[in-house]
Protein backbone atom coordinates (compact mmCIF):
# COMPACT_ATOMS: atom_id res chain seq x y z
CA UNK A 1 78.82 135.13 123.11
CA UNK A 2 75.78 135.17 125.07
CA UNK A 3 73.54 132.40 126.19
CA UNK A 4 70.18 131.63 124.73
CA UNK A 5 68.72 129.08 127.22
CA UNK A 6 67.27 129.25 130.19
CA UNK A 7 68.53 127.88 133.12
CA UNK A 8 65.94 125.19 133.05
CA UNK A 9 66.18 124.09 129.33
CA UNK A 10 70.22 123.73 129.82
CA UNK A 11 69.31 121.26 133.10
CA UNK A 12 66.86 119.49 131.03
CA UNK A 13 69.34 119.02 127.85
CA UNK A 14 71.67 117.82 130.68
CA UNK A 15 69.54 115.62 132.25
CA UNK A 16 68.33 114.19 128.89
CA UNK A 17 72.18 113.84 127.30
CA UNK A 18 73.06 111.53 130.49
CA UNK A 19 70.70 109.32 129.54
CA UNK A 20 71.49 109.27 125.42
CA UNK A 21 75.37 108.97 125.59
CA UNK A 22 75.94 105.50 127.17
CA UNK A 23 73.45 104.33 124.82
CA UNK A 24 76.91 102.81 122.56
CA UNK A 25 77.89 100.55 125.83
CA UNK A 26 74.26 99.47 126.67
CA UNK A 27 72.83 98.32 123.43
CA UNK A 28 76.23 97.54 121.94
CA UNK A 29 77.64 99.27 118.75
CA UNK A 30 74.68 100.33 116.27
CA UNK A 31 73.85 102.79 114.32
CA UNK A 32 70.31 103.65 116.90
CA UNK A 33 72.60 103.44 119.71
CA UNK A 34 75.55 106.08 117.17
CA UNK A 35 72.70 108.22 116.74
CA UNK A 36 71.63 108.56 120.04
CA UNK A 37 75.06 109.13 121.43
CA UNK A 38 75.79 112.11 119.06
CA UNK A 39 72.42 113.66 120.22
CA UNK A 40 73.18 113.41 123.78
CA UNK A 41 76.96 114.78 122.46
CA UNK A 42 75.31 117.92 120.98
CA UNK A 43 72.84 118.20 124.14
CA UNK A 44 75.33 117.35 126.50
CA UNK A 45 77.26 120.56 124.33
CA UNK A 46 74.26 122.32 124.68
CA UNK A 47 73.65 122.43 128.31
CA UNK A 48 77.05 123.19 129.49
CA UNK A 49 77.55 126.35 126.74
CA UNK A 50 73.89 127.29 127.39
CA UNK A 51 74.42 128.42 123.07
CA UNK A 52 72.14 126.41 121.08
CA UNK A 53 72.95 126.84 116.87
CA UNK A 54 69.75 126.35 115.62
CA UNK A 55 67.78 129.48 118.29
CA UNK A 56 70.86 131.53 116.86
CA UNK A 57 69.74 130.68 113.29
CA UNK A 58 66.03 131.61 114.00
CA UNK A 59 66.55 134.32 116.63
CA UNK A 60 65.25 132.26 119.86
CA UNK A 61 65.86 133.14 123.24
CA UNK A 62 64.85 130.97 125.93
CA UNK A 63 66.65 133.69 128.60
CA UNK A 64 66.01 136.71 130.38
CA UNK A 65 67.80 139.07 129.03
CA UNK A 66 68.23 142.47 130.59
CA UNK A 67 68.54 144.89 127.87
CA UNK A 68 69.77 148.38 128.78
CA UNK A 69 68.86 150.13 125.94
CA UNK A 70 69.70 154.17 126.16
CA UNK A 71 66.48 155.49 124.57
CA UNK A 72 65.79 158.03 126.67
C-alpha cells in the first residue's frame, strides 16, 4: 500500500505521539491521560506507516506522488 503523508506530516505525528503516550505514567491512570495515550498510539501508528485511514476514506494525499500515466 502506498503512503499518503508527507515526509513532514509523519515527523510531526511522531514528534506529537512522543509527547501523548507517557501521558498514563505522568498524570497517573485517567481516562484524559487513556485518551491521550491512544491518540499518540494511532499517531505514533501513523508516522511510522506514513498510511493514515481517514485521507484513504476521503482521498487525501499529503505526498508527491509521481504518476506515470501512459497517455500518450
Amino acid at each position: 500500500m502506498n503512503t499518503n503523508q508527507s515526509k513532514p506530516e509523519r515527523i510531526t505525528r511522531f514528534i506529537i505521539a512522543l509527547f501523548l503516550l507517557p501521558a498514563p505514567i505522568i498524570f497517573g491512570i485517567s481516562e484524559f491521560a487513556i485518551v491521550q495515550a491512544s491518540v499518540g498510539a494511532i499517531l505514533l501508528f501513523n508516522a511510522i506507516s506514513g498510511i493514515c485511514a481517514i485521507y484513504g476514506i476521503f482521498g487525501v494525499k499529503t505526498c508527491i506522488v509521481n504518476d506515470q500515466n501512459d497517455d500518450k
